[in-house]
PDB file of N, CA and C in Angstrom:
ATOM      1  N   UNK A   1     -11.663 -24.220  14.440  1.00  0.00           N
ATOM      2  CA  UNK A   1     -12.212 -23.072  13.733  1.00  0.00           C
ATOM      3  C   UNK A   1     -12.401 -21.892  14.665  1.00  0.00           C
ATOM      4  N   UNK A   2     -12.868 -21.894  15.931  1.00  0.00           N
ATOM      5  CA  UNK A   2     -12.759 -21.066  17.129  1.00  0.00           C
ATOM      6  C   UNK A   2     -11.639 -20.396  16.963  1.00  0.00           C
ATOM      7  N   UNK A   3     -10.171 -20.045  15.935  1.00  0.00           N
ATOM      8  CA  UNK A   3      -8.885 -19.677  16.403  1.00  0.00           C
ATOM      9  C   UNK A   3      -9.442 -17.820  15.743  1.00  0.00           C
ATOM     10  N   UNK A   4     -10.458 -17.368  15.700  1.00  0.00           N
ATOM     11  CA  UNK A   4     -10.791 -16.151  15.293  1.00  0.00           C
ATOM     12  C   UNK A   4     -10.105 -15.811  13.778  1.00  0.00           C
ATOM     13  N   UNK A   5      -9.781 -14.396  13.917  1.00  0.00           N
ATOM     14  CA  UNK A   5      -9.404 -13.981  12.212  1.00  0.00           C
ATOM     15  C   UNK A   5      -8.355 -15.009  11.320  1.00  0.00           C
ATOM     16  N   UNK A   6      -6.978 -15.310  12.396  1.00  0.00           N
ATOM     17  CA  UNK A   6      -6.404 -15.904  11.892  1.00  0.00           C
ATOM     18  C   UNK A   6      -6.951 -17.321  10.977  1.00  0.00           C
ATOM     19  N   UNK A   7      -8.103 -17.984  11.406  1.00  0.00           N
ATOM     20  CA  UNK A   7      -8.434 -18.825  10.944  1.00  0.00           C
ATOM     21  C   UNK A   7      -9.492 -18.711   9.979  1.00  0.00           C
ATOM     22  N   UNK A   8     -10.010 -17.484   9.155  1.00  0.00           N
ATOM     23  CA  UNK A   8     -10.437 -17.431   8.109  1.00  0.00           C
ATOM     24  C   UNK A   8      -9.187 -17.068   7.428  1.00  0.00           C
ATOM     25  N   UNK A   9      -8.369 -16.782   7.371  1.00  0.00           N
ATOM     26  CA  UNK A   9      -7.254 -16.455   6.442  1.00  0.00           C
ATOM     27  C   UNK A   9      -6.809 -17.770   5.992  1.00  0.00           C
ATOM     28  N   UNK A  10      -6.654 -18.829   6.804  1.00  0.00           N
ATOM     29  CA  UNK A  10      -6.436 -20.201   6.760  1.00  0.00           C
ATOM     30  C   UNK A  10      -7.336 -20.966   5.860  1.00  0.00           C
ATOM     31  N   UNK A  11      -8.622 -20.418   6.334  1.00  0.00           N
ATOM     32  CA  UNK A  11      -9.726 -21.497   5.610  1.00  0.00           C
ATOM     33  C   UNK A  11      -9.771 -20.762   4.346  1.00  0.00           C
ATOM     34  N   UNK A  12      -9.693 -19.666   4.025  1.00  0.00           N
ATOM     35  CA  UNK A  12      -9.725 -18.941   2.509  1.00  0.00           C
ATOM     36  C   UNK A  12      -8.393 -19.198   1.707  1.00  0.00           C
ATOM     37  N   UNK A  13      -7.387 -19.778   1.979  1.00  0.00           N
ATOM     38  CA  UNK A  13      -5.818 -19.700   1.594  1.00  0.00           C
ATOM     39  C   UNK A  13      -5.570 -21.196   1.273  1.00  0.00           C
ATOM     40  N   UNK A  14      -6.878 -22.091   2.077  1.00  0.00           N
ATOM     41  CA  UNK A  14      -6.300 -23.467   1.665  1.00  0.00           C
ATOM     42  C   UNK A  14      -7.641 -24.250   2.278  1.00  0.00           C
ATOM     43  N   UNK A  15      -8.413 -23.759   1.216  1.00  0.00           N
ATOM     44  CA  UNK A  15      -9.983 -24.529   1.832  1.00  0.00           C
ATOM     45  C   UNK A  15     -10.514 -25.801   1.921  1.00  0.00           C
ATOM     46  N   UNK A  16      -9.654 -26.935   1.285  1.00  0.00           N
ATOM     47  CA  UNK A  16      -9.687 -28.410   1.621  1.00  0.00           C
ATOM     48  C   UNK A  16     -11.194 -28.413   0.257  1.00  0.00           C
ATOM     49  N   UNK A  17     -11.684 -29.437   1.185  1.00  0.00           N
ATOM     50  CA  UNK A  17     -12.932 -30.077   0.738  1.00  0.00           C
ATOM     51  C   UNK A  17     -14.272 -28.477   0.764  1.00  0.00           C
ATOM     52  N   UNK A  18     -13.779 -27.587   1.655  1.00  0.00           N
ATOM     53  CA  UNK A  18     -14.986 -26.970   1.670  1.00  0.00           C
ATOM     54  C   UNK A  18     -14.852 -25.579   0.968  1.00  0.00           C
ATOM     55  N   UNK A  19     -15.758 -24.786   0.435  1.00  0.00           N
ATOM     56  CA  UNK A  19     -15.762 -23.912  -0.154  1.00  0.00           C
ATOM     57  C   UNK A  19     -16.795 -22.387   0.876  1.00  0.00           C
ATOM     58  N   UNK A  20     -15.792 -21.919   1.751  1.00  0.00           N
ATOM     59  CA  UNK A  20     -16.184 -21.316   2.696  1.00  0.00           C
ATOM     60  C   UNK A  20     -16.676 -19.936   2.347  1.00  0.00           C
ATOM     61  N   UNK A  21     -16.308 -19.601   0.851  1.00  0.00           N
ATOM     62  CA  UNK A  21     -16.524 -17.799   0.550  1.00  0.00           C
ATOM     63  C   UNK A  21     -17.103 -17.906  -1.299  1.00  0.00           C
ATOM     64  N   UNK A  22     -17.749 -17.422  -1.584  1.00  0.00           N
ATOM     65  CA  UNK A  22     -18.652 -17.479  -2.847  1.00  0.00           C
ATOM     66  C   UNK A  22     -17.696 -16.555  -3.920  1.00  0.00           C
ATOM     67  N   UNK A  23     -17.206 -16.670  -4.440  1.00  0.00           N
ATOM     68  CA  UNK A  23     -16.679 -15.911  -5.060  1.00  0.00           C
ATOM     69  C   UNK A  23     -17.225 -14.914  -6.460  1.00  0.00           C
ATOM     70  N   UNK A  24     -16.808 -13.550  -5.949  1.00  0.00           N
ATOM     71  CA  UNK A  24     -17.720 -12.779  -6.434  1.00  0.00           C
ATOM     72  C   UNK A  24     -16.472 -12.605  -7.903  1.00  0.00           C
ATOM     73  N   UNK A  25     -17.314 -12.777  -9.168  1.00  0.00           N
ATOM     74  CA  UNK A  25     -16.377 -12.582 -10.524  1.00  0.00           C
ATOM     75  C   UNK A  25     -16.819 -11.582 -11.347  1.00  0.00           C
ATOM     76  N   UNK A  26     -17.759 -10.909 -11.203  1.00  0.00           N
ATOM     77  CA  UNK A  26     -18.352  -9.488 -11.921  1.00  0.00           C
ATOM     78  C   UNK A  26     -18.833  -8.495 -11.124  1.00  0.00           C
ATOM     79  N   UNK A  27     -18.353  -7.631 -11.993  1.00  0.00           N
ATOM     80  CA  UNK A  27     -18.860  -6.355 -11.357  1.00  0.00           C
ATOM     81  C   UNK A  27     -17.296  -5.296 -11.106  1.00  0.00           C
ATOM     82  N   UNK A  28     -17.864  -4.051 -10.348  1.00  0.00           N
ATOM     83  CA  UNK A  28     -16.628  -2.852  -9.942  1.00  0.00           C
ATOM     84  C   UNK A  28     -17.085  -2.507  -9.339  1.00  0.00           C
ATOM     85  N   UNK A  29     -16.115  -1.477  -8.017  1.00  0.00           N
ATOM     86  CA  UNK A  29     -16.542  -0.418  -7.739  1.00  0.00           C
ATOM     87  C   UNK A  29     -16.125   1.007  -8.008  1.00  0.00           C
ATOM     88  N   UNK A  30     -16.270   1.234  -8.875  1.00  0.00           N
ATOM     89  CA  UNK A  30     -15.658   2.303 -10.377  1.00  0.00           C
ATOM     90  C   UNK A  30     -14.557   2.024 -10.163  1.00  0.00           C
ATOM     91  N   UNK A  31     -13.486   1.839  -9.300  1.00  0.00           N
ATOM     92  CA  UNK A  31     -11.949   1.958  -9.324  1.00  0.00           C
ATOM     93  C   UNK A  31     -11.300   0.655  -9.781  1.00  0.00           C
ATOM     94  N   UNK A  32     -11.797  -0.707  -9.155  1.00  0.00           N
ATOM     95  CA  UNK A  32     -11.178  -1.847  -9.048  1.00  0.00           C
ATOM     96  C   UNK A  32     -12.587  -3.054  -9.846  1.00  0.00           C
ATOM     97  N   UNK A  33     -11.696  -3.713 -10.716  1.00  0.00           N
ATOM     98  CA  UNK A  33     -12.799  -5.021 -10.951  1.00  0.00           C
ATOM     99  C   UNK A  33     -12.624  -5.800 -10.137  1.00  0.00           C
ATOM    100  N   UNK A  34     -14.154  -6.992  -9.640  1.00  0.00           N
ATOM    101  CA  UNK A  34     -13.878  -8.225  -9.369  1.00  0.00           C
ATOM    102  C   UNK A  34     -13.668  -9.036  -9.999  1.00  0.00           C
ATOM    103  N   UNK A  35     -12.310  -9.991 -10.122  1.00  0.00           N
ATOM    104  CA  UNK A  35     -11.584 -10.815 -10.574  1.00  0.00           C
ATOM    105  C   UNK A  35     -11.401 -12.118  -9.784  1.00  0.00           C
ATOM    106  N   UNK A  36     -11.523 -12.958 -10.440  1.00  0.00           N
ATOM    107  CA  UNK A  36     -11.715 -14.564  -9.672  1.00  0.00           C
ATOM    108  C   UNK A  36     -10.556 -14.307  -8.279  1.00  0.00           C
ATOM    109  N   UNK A  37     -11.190 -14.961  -7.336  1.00  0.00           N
ATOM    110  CA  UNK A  37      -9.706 -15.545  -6.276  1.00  0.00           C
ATOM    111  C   UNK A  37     -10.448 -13.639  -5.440  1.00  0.00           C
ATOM    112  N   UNK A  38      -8.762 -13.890  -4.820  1.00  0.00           N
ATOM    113  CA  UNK A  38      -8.832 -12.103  -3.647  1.00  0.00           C
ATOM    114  C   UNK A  38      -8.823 -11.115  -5.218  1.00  0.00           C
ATOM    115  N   UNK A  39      -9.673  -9.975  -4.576  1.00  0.00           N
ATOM    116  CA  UNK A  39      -9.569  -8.421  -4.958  1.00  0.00           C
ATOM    117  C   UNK A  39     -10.289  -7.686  -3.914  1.00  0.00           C
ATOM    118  N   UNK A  40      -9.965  -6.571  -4.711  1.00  0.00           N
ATOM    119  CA  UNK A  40      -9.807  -5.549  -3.883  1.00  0.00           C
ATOM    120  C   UNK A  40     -11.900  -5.318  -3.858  1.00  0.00           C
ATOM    121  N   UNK A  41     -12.507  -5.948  -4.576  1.00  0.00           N
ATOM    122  CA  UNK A  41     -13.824  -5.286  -5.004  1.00  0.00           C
ATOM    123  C   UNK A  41     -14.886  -5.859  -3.634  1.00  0.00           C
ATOM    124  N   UNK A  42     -14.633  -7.466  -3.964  1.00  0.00           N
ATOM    125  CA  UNK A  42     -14.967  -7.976  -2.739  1.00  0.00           C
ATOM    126  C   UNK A  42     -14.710  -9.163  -1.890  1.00  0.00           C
ATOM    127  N   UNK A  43     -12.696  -8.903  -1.409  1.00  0.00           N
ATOM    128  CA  UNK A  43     -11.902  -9.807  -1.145  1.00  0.00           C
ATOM    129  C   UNK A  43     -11.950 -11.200  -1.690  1.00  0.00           C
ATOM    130  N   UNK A  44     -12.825 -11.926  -0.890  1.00  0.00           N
ATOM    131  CA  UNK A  44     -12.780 -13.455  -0.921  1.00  0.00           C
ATOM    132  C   UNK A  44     -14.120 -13.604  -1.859  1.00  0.00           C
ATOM    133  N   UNK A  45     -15.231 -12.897  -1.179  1.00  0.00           N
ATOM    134  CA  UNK A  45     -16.486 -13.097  -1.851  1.00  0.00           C
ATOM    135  C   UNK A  45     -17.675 -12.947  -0.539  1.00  0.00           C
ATOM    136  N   UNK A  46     -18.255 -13.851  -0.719  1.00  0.00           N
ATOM    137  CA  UNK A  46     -19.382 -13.601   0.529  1.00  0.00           C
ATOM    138  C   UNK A  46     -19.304 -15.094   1.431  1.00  0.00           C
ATOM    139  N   UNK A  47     -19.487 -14.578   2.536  1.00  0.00           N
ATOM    140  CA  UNK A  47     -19.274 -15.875   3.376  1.00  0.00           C
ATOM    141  C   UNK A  47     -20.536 -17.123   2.859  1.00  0.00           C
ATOM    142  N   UNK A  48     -20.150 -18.240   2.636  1.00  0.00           N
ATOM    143  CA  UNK A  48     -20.889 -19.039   3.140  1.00  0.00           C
ATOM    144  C   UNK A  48     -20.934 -19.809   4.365  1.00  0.00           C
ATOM    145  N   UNK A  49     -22.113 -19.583   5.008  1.00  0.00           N
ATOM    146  CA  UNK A  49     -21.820 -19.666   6.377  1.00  0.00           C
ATOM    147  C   UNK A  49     -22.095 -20.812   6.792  1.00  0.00           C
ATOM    148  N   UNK A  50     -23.273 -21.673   6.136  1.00  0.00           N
ATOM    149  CA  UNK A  50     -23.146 -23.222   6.069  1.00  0.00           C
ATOM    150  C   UNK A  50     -21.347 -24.231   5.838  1.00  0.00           C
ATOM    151  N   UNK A  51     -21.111 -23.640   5.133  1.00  0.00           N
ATOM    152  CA  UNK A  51     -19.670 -24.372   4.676  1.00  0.00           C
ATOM    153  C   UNK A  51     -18.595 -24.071   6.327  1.00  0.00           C
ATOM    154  N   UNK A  52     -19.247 -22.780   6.818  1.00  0.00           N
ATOM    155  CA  UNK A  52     -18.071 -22.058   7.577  1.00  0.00           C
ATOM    156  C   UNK A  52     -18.676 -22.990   9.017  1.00  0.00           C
ATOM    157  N   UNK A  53     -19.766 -22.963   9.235  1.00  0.00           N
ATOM    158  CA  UNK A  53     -20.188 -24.126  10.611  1.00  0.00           C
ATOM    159  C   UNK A  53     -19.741 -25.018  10.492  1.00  0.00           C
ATOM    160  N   UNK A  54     -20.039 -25.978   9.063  1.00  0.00           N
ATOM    161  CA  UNK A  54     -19.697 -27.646   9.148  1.00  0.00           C
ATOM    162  C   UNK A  54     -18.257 -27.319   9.240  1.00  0.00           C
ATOM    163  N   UNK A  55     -17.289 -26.593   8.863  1.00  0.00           N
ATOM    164  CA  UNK A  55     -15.766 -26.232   9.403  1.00  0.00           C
ATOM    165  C   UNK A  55     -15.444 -26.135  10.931  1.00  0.00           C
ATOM    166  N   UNK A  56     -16.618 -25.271  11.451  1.00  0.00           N
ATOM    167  CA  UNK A  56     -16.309 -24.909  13.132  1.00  0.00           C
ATOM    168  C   UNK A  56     -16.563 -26.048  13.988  1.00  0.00           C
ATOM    169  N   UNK A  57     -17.724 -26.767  12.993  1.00  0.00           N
ATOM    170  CA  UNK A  57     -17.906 -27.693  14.178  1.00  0.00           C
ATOM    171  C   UNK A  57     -17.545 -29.049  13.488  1.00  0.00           C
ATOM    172  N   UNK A  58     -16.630 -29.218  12.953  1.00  0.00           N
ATOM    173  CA  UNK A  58     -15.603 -30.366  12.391  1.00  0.00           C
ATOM    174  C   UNK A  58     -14.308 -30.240  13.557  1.00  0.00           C
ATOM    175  N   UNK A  59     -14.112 -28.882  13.209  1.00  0.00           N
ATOM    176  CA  UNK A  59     -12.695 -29.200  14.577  1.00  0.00           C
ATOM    177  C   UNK A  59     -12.309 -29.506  15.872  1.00  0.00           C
TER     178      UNK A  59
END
């Protein structure tokens, strides 16, 4: 998990057992809705950072 950016792109693209980002499904910011999965409103969602340790310190 130490491999920096590249490895949240990894853990958000193919998250296994863990669910590393909360996904945000309502709301705008006047231009763009949030829509399940990536957008533009608030990419992935919000980190969960519990999910994102037991990841860092699994590897």
């Amino acid at each position: 998990m130490l491999g920096g950016v590249p490895t949240f792109y990894q853990v958000a693209n193919h998250p296994g057992n863990f669910q590393p980002y909360t996904d945000v499904v309502e709301g705008t910011n006047l231009f763009y809705p949030a829509t399940p999965n990536w957008d533009y409103v608030t990419g992935w969602g919000s980190p969960n950072f519990n999910q994102l340790l037991q990841l860092g310190l699994a590897e």
